[in-house]
Protein backbone atom coordinates (compact mmCIF):
# COMPACT_ATOMS: atom_id res chain seq x y z
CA UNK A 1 -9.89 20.15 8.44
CA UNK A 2 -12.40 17.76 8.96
CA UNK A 3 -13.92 15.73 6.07
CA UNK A 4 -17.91 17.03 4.75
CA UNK A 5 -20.37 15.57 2.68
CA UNK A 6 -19.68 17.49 -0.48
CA UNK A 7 -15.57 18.13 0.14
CA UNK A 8 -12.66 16.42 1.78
CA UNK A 9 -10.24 18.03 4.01
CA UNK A 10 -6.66 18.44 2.35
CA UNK A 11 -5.11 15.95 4.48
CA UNK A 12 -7.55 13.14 3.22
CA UNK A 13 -7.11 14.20 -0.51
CA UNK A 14 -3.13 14.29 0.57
CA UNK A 15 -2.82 11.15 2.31
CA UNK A 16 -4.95 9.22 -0.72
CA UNK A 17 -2.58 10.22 -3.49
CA UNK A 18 0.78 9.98 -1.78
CA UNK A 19 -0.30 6.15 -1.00
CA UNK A 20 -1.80 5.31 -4.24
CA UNK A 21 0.74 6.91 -6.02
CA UNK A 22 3.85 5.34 -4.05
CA UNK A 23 1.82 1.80 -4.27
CA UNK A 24 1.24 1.84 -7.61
CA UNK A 25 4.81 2.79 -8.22
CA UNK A 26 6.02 0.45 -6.36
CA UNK A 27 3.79 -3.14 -6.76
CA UNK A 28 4.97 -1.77 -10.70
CA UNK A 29 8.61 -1.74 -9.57
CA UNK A 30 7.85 -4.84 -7.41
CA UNK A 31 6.69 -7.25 -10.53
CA UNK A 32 9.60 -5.74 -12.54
CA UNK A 33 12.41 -6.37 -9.94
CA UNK A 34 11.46 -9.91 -9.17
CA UNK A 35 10.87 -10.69 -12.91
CA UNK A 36 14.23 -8.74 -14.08
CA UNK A 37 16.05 -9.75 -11.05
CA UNK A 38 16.89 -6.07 -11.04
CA UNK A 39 18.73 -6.12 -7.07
CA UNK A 40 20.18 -2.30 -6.72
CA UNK A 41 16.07 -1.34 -7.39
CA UNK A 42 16.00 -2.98 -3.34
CA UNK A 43 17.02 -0.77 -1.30
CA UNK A 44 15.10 2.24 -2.76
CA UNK A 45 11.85 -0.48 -2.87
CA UNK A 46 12.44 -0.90 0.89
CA UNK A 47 13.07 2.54 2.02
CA UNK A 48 9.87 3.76 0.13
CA UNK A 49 8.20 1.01 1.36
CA UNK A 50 8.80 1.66 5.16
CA UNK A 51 7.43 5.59 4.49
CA UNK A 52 4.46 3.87 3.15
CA UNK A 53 3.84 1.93 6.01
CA UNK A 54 3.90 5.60 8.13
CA UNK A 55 1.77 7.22 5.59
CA UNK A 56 -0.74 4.41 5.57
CA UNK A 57 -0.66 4.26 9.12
CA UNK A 58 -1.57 7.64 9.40
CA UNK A 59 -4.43 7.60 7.24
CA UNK A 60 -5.90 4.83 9.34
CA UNK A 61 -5.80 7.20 12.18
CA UNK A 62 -6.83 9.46 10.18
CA UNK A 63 -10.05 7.18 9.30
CA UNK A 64 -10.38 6.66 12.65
CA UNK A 65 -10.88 9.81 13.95
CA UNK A 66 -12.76 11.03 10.72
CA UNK A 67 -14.85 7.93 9.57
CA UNK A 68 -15.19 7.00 5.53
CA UNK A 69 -16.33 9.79 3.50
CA UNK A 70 -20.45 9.98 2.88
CA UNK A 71 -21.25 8.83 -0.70
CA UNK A 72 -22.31 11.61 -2.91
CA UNK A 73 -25.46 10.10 -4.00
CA UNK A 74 -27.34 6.89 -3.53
CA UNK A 75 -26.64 3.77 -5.15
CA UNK A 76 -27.70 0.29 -4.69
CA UNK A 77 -27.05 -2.09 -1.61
CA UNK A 78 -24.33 -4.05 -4.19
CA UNK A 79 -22.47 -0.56 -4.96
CA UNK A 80 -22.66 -0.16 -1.22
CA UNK A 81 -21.17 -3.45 0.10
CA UNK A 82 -19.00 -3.47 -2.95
CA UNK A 83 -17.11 -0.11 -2.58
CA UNK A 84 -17.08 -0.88 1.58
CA UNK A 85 -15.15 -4.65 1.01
CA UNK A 86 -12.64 -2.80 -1.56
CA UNK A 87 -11.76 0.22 1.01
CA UNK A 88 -11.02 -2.19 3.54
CA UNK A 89 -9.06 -4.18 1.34
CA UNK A 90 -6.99 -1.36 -0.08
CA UNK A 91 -6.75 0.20 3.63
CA UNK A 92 -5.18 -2.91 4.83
CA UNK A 93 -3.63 -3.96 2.00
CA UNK A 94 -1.78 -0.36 2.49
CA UNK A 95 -0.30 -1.65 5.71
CA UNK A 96 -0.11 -5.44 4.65
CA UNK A 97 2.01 -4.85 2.04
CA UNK A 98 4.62 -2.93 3.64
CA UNK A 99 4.35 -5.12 6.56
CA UNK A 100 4.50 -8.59 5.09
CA UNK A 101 7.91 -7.00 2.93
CA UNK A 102 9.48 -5.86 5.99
CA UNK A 103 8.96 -8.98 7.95
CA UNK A 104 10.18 -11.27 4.52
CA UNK A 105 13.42 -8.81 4.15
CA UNK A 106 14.12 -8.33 7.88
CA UNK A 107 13.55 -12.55 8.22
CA UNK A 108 16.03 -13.49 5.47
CA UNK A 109 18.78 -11.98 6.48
CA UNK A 110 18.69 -9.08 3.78
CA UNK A 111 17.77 -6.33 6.20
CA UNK A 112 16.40 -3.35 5.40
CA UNK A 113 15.89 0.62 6.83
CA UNK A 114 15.13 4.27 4.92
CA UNK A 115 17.47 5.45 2.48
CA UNK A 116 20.73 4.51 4.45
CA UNK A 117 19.32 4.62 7.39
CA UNK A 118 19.48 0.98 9.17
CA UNK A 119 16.42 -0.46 10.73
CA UNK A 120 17.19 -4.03 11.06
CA UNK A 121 20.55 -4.99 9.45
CA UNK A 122 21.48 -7.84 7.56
CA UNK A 123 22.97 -10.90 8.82
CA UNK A 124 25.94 -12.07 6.87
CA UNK A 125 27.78 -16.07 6.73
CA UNK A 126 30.44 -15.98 9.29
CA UNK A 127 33.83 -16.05 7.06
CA UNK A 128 31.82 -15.27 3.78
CA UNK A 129 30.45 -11.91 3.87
CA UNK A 130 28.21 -12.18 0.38
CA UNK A 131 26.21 -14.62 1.22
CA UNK A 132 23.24 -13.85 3.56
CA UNK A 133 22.11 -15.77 6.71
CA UNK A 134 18.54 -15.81 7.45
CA UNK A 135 17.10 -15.13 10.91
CA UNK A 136 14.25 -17.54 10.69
CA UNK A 137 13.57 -19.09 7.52
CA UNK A 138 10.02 -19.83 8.46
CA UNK A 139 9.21 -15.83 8.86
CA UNK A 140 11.12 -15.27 5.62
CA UNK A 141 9.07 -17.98 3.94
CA UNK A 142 5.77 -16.94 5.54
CA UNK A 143 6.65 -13.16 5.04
CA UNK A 144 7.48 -13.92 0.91
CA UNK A 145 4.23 -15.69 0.79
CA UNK A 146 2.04 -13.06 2.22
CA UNK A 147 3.91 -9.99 0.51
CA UNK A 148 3.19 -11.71 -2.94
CA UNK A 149 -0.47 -12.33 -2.58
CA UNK A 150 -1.10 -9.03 -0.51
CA UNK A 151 0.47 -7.44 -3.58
CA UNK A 152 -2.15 -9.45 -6.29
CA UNK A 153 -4.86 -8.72 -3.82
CA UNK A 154 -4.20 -5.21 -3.62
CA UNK A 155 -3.50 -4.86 -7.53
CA UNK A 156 -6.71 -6.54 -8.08
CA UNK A 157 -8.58 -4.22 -5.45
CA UNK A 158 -6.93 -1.05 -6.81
CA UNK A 159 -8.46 -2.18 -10.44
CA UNK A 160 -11.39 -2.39 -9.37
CA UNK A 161 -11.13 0.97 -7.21
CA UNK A 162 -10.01 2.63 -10.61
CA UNK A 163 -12.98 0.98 -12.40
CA UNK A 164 -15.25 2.67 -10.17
CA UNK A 165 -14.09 5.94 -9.76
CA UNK A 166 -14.70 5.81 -13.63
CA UNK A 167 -17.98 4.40 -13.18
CA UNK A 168 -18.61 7.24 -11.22
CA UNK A 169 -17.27 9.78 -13.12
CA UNK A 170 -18.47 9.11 -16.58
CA UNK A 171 -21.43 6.72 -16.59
CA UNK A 172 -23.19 8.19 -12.91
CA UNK A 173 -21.58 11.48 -13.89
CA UNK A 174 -21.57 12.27 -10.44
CA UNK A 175 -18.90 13.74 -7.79
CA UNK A 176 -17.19 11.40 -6.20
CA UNK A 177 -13.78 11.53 -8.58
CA UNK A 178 -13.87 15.54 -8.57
CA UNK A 179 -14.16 15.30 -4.53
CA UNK A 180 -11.11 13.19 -4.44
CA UNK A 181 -9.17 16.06 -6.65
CA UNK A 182 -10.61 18.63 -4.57
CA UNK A 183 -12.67 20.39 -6.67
């Protein structure tokens, strides 16, 4: 089960596409909610965003306990230190994210939880049940703030991921991209 030189275990390959795919999916979602003020997207935005926080965190254990995959081949000390900054970014931006949207949600007064499932409930106006009460508006503030620049950063750093796996694959011609589809 174990990760190896030339292959990854299942679980890696598993954990890498569930999380890019649901990010992706969602920072898409994300820029098109806030733009179109599209509000019944929310609570589906949330609830997938809470299983990405598990998933993530479970591929940092995962890391943990495995370490980062060996390179395929040799490449230069800038390839090197350039592919290491953008897994950490994308690894924490993978728990950022989801983190900095729970604490803006949970912080204003919207609430939020997994499909139905409460995890910290809204707070409603006393005597006017529409309008929402914030818990702290300095969390809500702060929590906005990071979730919209962890999301640029991690757009950005998923570019660039993209841009190298292509790099890899067609210019290096080598196996990195075909290890992360298990073949």
């Amino acid at each position: 089960m174990m990760d190896k030189a030339n292959s990854l275990s299942k679980l890696s390959i598993s954990l890498h596409w569930i999380i890019a795919i649901l990010i992706i999916g969602l920072c898409a979602v994300g820029l098109y909610m806030t733009r179109a003020e599209a509000w019944a997207l929310y609570p589906v935005h949330k609830s997938l965003g809470v299983l990405v926080l598990v998933a993530a965190i479970l591929r940092v254990i995962w890391r943990i306990k495995n370490g980062w995959p060996a390179a395929v081949a040799e490449y230069s000390r800038l390839e090197q230190i350039t592919a290491k900054i953008i897994k950490w970014v994308l690894i924490t931006g993978t728990i950022a994210l989801p983190l900095s949207g729970m604490l803006f949600s949970g912080a204003s007064g919207h609430g939020f939880g997994i499909f139905g499932l409460v995890l910290v409930p809204a707070q409603h106006m006393p005597g006017n049940p529409a309008e929402v009460l914030a818990y702290s508006e300095f969390w809500a503030k702060a929590g906005a703030s990071l979730h919209q620049a962890s999301a640029y950063l991690l757009i950005a750093a998923i570019l660039l991921h993209l841009a190298g796996a292509c790099k890899h694959h067609f210019i290096d011609r080598d196996a990195t991209l075909r290890r992360m589809l298990g073949k």
